[in-house]
Protein backbone atom coordinates (compact mmCIF):
# COMPACT_ATOMS: atom_id res chain seq x y z
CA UNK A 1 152.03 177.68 59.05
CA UNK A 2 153.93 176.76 61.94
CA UNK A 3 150.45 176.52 64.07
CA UNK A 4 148.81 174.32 61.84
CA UNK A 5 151.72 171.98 61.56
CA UNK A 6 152.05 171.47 65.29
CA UNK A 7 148.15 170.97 65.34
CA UNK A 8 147.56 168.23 62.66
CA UNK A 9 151.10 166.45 63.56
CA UNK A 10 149.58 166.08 66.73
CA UNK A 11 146.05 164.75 65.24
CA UNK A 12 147.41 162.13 62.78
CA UNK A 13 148.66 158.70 63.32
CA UNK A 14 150.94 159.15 59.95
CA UNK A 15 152.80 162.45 60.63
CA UNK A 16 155.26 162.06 58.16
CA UNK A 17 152.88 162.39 55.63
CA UNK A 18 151.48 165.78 56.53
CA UNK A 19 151.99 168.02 54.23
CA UNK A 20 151.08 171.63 54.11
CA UNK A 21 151.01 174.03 51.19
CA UNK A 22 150.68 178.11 51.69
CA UNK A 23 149.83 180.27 49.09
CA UNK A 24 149.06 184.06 49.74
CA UNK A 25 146.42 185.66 46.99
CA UNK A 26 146.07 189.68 48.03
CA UNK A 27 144.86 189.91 51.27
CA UNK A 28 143.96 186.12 51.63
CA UNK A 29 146.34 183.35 53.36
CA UNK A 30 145.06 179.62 51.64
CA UNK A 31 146.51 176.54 53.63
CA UNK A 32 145.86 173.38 51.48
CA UNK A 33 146.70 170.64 54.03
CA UNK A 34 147.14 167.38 52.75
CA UNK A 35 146.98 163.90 54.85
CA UNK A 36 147.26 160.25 54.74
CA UNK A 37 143.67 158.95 53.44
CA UNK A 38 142.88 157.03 56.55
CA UNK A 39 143.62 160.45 58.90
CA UNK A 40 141.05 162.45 56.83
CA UNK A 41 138.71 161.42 58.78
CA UNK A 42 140.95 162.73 62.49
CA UNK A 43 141.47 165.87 61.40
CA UNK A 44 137.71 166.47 59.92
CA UNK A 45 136.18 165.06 63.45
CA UNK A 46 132.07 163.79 64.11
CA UNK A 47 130.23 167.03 61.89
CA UNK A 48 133.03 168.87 61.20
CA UNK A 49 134.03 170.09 64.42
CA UNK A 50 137.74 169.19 64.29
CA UNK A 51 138.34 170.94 60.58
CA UNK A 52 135.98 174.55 62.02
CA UNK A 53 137.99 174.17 65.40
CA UNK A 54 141.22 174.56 63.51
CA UNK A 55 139.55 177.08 60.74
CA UNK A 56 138.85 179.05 63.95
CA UNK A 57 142.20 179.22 65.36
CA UNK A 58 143.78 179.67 62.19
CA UNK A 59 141.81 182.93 61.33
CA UNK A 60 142.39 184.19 65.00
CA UNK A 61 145.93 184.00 64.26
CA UNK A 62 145.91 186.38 60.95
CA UNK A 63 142.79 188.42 62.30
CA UNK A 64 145.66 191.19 63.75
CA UNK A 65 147.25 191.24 60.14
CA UNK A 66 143.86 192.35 58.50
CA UNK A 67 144.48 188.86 56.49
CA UNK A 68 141.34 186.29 55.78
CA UNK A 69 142.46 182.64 55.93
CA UNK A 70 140.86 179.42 54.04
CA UNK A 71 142.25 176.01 55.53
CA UNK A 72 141.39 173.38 52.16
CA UNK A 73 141.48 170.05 53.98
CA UNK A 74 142.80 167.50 51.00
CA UNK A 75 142.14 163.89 51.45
């Protein structure tokens, strides 16, 4: 969760209202990630890229641990 923090802190204008909520369910890891309404759009990017660039990372992360990851982008 660390990761992911870092990542969007760095994307957002608002930091402070980042918020990040973990929930484990078996052998799944489910980040809901929650941002200020007008940095939706930052951490989403043109098509998507931004949002499956940090999807990507995120599952390389837990690939070692066997786990599968969802990253829920909230707006």
């Amino acid at each position: 969760m660390d990761l992911l923090n870092y990542i969007v802190r760095e994307l957002v204008t608002k930091p402070d209202e980042v918020s990040i909520k973990e929930t484990n369910k078996g052998n799944t890891v489910i980040f809901e990630l929650s941002v200020a309404p007008e940095d939706t759009g930052k951490i989403i990017g043109k098509n998507g890229k931004r949002a499956q660039a940090i999807r990507s990372i995120m599952k390389a992360k837990y690939a070692k641990s066997g786990k599968r990851v969802i990253v829920d982008i909230v707006g």
